[in-house]
N, C-alpha and C. Protein backbone atom coordinates (compact mmCIF):
# COMPACT_ATOMS: atom_id res chain seq x y z
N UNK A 1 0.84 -1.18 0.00
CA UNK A 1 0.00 0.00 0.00
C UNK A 1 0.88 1.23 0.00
N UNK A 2 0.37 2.53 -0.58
CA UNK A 2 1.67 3.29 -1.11
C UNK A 2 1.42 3.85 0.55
N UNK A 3 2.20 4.96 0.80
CA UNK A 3 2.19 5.77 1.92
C UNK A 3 1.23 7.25 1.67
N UNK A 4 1.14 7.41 0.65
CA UNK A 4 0.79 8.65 -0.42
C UNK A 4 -0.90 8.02 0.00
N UNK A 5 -1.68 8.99 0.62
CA UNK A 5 -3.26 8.63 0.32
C UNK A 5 -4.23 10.37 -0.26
N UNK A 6 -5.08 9.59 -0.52
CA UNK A 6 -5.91 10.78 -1.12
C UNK A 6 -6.70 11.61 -0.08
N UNK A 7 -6.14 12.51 0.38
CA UNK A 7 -6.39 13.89 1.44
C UNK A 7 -7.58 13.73 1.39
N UNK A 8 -8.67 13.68 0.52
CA UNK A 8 -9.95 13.48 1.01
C UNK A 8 -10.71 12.74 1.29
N UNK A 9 -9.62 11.83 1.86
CA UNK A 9 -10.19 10.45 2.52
C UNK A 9 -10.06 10.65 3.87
N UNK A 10 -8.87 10.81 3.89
CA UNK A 10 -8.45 11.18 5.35
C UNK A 10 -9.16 12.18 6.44
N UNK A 11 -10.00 13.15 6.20
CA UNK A 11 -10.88 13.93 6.87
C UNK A 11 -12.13 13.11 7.19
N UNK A 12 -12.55 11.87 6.32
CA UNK A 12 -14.00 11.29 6.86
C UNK A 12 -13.24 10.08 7.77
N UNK A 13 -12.14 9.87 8.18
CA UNK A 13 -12.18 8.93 8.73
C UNK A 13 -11.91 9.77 10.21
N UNK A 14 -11.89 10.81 10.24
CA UNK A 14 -11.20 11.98 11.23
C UNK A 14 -12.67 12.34 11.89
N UNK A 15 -13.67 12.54 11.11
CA UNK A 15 -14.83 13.05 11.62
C UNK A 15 -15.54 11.97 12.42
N UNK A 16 -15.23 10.53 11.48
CA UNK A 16 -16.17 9.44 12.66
C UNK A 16 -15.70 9.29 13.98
N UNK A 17 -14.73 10.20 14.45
CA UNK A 17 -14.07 9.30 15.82
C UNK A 17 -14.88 9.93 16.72
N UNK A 18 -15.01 8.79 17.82
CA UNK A 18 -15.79 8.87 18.65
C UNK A 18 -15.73 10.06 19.42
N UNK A 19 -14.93 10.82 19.94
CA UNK A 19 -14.69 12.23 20.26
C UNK A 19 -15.43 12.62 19.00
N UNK A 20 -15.50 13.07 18.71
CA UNK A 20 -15.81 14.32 17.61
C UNK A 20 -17.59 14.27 17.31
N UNK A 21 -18.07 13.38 17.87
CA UNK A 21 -19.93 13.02 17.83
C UNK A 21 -20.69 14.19 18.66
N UNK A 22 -21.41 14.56 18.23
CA UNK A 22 -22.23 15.36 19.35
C UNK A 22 -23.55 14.77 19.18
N UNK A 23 -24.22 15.50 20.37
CA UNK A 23 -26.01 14.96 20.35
C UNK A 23 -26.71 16.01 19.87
N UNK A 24 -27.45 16.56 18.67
CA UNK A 24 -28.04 17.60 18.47
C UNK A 24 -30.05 17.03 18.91
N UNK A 25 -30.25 18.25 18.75
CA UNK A 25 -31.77 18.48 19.57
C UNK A 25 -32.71 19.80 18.88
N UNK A 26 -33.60 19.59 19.07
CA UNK A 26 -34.69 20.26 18.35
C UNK A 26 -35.76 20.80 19.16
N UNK A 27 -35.50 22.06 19.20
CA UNK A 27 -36.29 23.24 19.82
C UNK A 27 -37.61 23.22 19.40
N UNK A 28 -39.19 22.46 19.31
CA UNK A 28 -40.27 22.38 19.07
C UNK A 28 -40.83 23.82 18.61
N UNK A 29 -40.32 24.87 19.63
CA UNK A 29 -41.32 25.78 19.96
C UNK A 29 -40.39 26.69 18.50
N UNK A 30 -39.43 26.43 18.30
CA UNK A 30 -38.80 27.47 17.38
C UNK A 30 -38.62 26.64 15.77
N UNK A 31 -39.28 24.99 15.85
CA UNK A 31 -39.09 24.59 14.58
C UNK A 31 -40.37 25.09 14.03
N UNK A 32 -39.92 25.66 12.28
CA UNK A 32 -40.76 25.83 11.57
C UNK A 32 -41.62 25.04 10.37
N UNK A 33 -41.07 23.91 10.74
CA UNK A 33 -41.24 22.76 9.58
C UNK A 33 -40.90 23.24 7.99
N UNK A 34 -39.59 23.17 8.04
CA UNK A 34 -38.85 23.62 6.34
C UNK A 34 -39.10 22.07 6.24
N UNK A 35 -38.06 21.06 7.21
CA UNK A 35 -37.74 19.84 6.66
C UNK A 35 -36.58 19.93 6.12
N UNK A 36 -35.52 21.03 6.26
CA UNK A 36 -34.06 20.82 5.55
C UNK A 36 -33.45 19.48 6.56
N UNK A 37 -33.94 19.91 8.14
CA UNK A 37 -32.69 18.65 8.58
C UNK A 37 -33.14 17.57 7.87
N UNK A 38 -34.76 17.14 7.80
CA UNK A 38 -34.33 15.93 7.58
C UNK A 38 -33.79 15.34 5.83
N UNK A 39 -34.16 16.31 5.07
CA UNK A 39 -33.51 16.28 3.93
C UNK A 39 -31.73 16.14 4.39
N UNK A 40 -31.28 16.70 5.15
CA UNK A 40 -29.51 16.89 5.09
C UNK A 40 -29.17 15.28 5.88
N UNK A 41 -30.23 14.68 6.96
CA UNK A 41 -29.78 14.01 7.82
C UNK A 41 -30.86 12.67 8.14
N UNK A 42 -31.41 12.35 7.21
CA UNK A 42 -32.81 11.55 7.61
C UNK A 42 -32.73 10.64 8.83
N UNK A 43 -31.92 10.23 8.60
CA UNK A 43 -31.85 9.19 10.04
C UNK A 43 -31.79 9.31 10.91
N UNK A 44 -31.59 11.11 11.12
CA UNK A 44 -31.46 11.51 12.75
C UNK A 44 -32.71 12.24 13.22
N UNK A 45 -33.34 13.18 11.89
CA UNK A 45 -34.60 13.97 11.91
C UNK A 45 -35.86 13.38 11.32
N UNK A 46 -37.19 13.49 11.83
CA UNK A 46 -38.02 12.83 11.21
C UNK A 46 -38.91 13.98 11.28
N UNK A 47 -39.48 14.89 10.41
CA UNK A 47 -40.60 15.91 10.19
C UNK A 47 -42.14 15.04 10.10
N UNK A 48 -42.72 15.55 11.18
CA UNK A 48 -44.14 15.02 11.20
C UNK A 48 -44.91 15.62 10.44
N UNK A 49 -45.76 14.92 9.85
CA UNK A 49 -46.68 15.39 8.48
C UNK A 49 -47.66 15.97 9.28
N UNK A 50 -48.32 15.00 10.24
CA UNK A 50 -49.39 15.90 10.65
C UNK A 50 -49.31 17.80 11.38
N UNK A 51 -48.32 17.57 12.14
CA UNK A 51 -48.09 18.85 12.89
C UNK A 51 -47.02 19.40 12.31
N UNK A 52 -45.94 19.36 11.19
CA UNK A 52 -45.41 19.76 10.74
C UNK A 52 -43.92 20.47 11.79
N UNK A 53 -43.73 20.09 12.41
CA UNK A 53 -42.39 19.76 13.72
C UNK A 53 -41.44 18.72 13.63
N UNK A 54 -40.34 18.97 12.89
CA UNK A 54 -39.24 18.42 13.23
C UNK A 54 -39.25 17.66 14.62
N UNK A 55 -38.12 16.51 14.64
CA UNK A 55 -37.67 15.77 16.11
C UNK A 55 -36.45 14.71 15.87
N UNK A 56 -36.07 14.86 16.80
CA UNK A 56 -34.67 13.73 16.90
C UNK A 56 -35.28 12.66 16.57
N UNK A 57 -34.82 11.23 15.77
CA UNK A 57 -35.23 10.34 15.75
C UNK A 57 -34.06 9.21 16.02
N UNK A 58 -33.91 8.20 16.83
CA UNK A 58 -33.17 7.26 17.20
C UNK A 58 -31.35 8.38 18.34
N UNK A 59 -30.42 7.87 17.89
CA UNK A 59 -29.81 8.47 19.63
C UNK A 59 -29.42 10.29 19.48
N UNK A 60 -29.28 10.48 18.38
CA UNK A 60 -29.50 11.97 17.76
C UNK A 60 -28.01 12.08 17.52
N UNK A 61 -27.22 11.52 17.70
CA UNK A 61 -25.31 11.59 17.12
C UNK A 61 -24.99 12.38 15.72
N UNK A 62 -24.49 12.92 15.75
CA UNK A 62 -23.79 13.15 14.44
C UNK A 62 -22.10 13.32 14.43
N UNK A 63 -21.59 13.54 13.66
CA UNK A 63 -20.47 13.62 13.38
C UNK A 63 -20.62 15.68 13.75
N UNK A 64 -19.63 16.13 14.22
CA UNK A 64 -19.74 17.74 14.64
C UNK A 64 -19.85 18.61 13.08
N UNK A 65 -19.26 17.82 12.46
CA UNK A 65 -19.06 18.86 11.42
C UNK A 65 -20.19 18.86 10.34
N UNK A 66 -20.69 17.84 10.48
CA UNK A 66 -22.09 17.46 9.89
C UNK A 66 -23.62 18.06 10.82
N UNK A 67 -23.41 17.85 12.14
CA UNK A 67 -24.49 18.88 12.96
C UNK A 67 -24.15 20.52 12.72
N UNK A 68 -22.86 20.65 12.43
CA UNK A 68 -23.18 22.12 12.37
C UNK A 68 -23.21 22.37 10.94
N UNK A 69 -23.34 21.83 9.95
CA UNK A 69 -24.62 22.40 8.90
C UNK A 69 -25.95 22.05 9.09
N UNK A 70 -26.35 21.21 9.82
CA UNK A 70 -27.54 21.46 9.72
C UNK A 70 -28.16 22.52 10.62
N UNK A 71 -27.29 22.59 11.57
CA UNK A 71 -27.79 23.83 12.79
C UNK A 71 -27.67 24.98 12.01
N UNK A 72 -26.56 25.34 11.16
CA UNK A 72 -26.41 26.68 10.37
C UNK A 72 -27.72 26.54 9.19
N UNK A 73 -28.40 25.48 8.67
CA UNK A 73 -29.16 25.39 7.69
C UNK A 73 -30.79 25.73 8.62
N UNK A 74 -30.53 25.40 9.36
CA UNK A 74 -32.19 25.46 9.75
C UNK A 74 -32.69 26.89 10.11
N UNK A 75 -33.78 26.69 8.98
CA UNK A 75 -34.58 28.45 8.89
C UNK A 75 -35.17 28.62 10.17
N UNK A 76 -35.31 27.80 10.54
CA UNK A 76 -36.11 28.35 12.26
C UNK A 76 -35.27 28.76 13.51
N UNK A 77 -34.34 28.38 13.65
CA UNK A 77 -32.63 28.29 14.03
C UNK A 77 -33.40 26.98 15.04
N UNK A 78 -33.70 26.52 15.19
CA UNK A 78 -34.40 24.99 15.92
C UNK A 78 -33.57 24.12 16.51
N UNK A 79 -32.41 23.65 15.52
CA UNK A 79 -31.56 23.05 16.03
C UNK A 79 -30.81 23.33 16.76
N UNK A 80 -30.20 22.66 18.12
CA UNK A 80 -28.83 22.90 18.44
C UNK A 80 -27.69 21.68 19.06
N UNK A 81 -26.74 21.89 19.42
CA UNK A 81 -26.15 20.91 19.25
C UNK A 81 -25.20 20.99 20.85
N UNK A 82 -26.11 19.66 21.51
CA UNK A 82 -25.56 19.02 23.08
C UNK A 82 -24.28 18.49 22.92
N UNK A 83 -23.52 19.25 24.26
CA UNK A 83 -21.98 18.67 23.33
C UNK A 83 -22.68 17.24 24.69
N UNK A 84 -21.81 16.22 24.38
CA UNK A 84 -21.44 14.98 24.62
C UNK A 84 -20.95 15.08 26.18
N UNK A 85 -20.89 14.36 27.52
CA UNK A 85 -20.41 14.68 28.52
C UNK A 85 -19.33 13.83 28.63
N UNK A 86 -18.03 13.84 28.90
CA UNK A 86 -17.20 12.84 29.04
C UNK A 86 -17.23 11.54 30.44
């Protein structure tokens, strides 16, 4: 295997480490139901059809650098992001 790797490999294997996860969370009273998180993140956000409110769905983890686009994306500012307790 050469020593030489392709630089943009090396940043996704940097983001999964377990340090670097946060728990993001969803402000009810300030989501507006766009539905960008769950477009950016489906597996973590699930937008209810009936009431039209975003919500965490399953342990809410992300990778940090991936919660903070969706926290910077959300028109309601709704999201935010629990750091992790050691």
């Amino acid at each position: 295997m050469s020593a030489s790797t392709d630089p943009a490999q090396t940043p996704n294997t940097d983001r999964l480490a377990t340090d670097d996860m946060v728990r993001v969370a969803v402000d009810q009273e300030l989501c507006i139901g766009g539905g960008i998180c769950e477009m950016l993140e489906p597996e973590v956000f699930e937008l209810d059809s009936d009431i039209v409110i975003s919500s965490v769905i399953g342990d809410g983890l992300l990778p940090r650098n991936r919660a903070e686009v969706v926290v910077d994306r959300c028109p309601g500012q709704a999201i935010a992001v629990v750091e992790q307790e050691q």
